[in-house]
Every structure is written in structure tokens, then in C-alpha cells.
PDB file of N, CA and C in Angstrom:
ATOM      1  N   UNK A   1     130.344 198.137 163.738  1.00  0.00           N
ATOM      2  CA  UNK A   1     129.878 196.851 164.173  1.00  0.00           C
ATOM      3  C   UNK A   1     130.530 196.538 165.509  1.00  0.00           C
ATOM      4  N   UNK A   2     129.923 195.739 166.779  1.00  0.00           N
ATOM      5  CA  UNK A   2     130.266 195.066 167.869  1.00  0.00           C
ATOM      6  C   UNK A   2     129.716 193.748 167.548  1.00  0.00           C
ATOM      7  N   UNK A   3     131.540 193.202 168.678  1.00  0.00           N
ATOM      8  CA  UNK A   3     130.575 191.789 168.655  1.00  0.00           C
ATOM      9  C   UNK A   3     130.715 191.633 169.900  1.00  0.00           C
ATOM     10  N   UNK A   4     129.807 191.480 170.771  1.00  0.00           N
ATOM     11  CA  UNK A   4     129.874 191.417 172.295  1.00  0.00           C
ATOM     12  C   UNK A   4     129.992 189.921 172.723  1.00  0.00           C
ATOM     13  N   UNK A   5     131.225 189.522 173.214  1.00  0.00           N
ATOM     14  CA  UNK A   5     131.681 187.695 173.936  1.00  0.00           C
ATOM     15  C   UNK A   5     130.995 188.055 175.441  1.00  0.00           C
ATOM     16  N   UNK A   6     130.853 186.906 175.864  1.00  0.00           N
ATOM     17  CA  UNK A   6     129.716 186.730 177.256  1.00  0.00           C
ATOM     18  C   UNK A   6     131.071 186.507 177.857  1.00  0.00           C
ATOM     19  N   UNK A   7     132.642 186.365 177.941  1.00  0.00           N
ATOM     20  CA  UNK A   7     133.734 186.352 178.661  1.00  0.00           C
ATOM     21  C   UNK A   7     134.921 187.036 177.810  1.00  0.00           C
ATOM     22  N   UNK A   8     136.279 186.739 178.443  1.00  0.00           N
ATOM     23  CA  UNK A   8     137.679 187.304 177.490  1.00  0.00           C
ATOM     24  C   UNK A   8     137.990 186.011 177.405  1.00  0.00           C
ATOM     25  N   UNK A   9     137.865 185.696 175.976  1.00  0.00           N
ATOM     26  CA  UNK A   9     138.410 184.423 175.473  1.00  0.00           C
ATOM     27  C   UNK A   9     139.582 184.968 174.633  1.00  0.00           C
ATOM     28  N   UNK A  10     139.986 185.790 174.739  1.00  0.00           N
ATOM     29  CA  UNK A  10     141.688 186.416 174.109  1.00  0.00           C
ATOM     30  C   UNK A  10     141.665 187.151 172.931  1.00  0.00           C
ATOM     31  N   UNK A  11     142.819 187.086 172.030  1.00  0.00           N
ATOM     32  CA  UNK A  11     142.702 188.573 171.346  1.00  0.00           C
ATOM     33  C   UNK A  11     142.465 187.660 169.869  1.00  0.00           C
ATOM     34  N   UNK A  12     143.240 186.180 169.684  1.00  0.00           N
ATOM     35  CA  UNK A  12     142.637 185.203 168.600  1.00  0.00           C
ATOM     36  C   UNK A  12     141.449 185.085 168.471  1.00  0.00           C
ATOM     37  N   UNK A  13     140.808 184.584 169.629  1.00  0.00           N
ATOM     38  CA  UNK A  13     139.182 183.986 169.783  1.00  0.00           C
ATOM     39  C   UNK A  13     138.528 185.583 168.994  1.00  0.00           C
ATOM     40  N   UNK A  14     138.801 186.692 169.597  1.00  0.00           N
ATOM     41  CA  UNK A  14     137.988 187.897 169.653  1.00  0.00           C
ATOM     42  C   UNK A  14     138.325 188.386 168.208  1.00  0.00           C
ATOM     43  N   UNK A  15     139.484 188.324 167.517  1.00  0.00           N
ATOM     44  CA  UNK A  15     139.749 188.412 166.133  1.00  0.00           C
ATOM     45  C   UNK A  15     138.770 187.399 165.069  1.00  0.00           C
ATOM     46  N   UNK A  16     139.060 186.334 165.414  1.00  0.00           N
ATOM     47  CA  UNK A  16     138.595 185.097 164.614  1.00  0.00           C
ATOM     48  C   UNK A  16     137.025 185.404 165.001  1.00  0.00           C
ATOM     49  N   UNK A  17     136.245 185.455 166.017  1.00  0.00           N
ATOM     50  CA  UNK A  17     134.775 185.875 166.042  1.00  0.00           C
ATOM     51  C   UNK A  17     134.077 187.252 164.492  1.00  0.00           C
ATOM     52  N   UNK A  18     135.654 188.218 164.877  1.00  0.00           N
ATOM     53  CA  UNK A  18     135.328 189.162 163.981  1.00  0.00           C
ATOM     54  C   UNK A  18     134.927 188.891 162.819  1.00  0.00           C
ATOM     55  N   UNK A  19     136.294 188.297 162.318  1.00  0.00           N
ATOM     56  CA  UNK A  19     136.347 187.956 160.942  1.00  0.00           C
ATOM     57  C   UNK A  19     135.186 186.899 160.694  1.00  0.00           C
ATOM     58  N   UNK A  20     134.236 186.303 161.161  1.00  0.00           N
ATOM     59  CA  UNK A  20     133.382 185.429 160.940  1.00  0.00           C
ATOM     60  C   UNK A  20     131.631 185.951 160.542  1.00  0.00           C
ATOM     61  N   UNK A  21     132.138 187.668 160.901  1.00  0.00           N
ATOM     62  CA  UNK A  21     131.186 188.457 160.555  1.00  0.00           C
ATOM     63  C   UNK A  21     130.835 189.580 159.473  1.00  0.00           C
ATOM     64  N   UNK A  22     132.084 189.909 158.872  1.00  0.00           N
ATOM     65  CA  UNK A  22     132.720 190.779 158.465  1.00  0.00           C
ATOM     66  C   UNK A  22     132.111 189.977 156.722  1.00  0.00           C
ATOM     67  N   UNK A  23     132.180 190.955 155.880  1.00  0.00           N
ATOM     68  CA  UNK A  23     132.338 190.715 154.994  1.00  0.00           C
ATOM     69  C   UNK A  23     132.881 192.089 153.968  1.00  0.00           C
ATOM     70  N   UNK A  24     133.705 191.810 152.276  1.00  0.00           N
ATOM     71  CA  UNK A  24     133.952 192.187 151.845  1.00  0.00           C
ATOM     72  C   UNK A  24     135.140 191.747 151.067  1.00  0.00           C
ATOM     73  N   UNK A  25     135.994 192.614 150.490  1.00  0.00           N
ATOM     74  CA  UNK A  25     137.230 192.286 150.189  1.00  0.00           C
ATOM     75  C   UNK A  25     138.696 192.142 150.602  1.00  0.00           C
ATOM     76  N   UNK A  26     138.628 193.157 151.681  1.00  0.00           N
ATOM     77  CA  UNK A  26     139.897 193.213 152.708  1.00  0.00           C
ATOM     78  C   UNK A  26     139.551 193.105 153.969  1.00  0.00           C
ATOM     79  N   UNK A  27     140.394 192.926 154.809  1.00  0.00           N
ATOM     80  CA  UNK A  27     140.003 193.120 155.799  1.00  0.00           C
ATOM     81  C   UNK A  27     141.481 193.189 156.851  1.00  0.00           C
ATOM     82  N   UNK A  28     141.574 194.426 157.298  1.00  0.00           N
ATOM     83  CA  UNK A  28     142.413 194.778 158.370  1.00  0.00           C
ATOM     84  C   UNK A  28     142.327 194.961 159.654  1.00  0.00           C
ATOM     85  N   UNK A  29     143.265 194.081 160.692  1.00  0.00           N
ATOM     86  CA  UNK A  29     142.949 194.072 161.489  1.00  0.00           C
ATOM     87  C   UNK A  29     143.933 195.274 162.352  1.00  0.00           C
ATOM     88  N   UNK A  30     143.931 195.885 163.313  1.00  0.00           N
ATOM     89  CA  UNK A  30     144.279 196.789 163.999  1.00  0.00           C
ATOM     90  C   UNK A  30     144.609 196.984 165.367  1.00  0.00           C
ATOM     91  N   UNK A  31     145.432 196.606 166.396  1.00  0.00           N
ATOM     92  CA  UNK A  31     145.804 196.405 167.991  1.00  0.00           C
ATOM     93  C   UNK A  31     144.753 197.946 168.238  1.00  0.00           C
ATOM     94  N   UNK A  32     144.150 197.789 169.348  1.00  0.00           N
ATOM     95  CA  UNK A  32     143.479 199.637 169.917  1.00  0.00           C
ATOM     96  C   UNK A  32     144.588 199.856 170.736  1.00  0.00           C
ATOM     97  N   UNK A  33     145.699 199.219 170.788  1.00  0.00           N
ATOM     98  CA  UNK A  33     147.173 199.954 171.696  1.00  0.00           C
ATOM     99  C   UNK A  33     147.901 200.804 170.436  1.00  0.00           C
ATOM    100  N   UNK A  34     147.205 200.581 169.513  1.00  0.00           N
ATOM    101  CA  UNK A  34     148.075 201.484 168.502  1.00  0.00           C
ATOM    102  C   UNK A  34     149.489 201.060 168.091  1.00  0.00           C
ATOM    103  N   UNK A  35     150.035 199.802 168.582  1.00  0.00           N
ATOM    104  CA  UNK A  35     151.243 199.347 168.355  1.00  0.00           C
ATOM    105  C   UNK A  35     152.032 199.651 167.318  1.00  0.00           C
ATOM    106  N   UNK A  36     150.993 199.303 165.924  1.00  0.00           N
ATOM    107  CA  UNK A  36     151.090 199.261 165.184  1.00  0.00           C
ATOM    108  C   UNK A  36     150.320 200.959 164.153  1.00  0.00           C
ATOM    109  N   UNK A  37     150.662 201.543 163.679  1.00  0.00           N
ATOM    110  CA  UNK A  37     150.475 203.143 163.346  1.00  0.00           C
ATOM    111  C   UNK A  37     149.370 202.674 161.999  1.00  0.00           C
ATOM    112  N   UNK A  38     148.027 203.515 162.400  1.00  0.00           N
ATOM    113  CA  UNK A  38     147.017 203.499 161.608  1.00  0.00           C
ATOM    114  C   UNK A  38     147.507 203.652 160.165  1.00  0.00           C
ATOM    115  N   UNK A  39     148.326 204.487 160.111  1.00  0.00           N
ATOM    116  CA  UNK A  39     149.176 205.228 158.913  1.00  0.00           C
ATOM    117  C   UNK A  39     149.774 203.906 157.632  1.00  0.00           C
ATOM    118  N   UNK A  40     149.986 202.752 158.380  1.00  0.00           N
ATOM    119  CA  UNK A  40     150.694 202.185 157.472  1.00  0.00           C
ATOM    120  C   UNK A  40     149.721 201.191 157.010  1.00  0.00           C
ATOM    121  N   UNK A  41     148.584 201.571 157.388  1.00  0.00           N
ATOM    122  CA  UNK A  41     147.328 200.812 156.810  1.00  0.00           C
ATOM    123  C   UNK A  41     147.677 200.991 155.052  1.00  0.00           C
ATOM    124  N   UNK A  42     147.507 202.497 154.356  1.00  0.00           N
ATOM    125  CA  UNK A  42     147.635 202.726 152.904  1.00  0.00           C
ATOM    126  C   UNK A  42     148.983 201.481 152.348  1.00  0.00           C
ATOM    127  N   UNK A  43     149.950 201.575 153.003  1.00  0.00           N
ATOM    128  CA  UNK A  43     150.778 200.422 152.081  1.00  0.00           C
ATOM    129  C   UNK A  43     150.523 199.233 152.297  1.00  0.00           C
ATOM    130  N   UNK A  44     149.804 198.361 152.882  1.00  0.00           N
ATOM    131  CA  UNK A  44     149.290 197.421 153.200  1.00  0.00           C
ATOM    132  C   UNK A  44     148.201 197.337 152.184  1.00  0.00           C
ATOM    133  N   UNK A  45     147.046 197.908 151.796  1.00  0.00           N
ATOM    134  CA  UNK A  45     146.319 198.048 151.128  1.00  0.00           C
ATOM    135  C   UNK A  45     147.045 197.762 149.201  1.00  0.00           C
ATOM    136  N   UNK A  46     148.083 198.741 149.416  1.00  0.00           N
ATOM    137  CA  UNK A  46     148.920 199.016 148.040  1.00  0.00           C
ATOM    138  C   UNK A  46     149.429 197.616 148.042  1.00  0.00           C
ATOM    139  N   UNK A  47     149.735 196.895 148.561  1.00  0.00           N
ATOM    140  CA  UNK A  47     150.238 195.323 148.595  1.00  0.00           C
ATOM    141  C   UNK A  47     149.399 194.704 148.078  1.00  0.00           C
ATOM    142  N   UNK A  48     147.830 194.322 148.638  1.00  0.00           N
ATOM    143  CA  UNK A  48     147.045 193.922 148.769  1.00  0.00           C
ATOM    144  C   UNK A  48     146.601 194.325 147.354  1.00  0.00           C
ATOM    145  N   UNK A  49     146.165 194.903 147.509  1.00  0.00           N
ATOM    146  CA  UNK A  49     145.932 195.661 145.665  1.00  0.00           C
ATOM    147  C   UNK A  49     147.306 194.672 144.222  1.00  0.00           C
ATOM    148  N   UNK A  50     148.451 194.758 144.810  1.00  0.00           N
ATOM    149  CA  UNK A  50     149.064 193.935 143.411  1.00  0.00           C
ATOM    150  C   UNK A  50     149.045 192.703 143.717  1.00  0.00           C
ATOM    151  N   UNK A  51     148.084 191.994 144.019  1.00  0.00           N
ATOM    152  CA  UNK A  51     147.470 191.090 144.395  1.00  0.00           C
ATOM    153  C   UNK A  51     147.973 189.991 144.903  1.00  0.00           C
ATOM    154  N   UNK A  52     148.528 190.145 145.998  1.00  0.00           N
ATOM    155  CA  UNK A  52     148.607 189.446 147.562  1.00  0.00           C
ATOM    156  C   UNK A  52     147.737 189.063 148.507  1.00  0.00           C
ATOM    157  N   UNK A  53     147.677 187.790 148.486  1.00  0.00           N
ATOM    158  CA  UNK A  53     146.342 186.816 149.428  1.00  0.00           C
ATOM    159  C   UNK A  53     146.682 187.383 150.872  1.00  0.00           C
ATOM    160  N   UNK A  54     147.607 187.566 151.306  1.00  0.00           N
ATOM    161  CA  UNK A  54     148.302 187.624 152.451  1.00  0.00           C
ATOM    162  C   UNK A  54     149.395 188.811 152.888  1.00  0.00           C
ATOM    163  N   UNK A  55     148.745 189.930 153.699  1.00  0.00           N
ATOM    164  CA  UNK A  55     149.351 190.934 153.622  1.00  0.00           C
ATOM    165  C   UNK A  55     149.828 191.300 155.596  1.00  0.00           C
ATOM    166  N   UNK A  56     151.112 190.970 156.099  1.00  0.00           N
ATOM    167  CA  UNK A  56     151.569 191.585 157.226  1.00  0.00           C
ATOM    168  C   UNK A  56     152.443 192.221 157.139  1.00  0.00           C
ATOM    169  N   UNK A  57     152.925 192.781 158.909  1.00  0.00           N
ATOM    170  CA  UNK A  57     153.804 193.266 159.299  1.00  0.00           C
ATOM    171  C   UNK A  57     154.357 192.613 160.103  1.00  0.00           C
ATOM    172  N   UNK A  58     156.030 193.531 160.169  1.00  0.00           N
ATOM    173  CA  UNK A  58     156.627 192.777 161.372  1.00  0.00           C
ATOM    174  C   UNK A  58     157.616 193.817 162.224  1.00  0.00           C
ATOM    175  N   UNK A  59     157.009 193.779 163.237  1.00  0.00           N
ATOM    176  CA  UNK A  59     157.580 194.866 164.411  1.00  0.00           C
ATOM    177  C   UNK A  59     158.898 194.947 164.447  1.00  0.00           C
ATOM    178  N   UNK A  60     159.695 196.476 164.380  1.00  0.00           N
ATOM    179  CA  UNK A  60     161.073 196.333 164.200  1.00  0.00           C
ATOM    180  C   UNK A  60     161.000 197.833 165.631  1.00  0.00           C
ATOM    181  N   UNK A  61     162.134 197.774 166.226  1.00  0.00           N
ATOM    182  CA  UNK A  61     162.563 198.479 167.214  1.00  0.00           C
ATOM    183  C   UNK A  61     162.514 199.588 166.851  1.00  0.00           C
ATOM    184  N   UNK A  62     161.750 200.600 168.143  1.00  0.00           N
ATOM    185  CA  UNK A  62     161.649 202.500 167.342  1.00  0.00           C
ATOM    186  C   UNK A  62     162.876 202.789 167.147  1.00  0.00           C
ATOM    187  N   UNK A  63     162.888 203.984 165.796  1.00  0.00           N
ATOM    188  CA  UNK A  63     164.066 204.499 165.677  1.00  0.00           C
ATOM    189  C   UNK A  63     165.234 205.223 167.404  1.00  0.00           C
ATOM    190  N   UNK A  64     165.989 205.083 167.509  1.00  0.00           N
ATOM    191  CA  UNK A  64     166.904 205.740 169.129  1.00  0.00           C
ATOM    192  C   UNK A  64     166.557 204.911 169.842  1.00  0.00           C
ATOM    193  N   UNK A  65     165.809 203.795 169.879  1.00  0.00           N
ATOM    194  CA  UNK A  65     166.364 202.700 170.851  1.00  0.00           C
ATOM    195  C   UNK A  65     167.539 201.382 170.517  1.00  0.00           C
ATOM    196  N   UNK A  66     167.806 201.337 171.459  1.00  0.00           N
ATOM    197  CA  UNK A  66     169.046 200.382 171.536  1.00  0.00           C
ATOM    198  C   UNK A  66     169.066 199.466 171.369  1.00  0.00           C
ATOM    199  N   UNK A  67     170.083 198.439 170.876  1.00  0.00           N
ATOM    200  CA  UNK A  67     169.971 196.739 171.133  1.00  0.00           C
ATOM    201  C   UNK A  67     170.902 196.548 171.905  1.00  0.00           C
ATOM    202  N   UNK A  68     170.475 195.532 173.063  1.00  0.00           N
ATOM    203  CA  UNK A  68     171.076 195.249 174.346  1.00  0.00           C
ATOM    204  C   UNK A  68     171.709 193.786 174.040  1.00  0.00           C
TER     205      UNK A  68
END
């Protein structure tokens, strides 16, 4: 599916358009910078499954980098 905006109204507006189309039972959303690793989609799902309305993440520093 596309949803084509007539401008860049941002990455909320362009999320929230999505989800207004979408239907089903889950629904995951995904950065295309890959920020976040396709991979950890399955435990997200496994969350979601023991039945959690509300399933995130939260960005933690790559392993060998530093805190300044």
C-alpha cells in the first residue's frame, strides 16, 4: 500500500495518515533508516501476543560506544 501526501507534513502526520488506512490486528510501524533492526519486530509481536494494547521500544546506545 502507498499513501501519497500532496506535501511533507512530517513523520507523525505521515504515520497517523497510515494508520487511518490500515486495517487488522497489529500494526507495526518501522523508521526506512533502519534505526531500529527489522529483527526485533518477532519480540514485539511475542509481547503483543500476551496481550499488550501497547507495544514499544526504547533506543539504548550501540554496544562499544561511549558515554561522554
Amino acid at each position: 500500500m502507498s499513501i501519497l501526501l500532496n506535501r511533507n507534513y512530517g513523520q507523525h502526520s505521515a504515520i497517523m495518515a497510515g494508520f487511518s488506512h490500515v486495517t487488522g490486528d497489529l500494526i507495526i510501524t518501522l523508521d526506512a533508516d533502519l534505526q531500529n533492526p527489522p529483527e526485533e519486530i518477532p519480540r514485539l509481536v511475542a509481547k503483543a501476543d500476551e496481550g499488550y494494547d501497547v507495544v514499544g521500544t526504547v533506543r539504548q546506545k550501540p554496544p562499544g560506544q561511549l558515554v561522554s
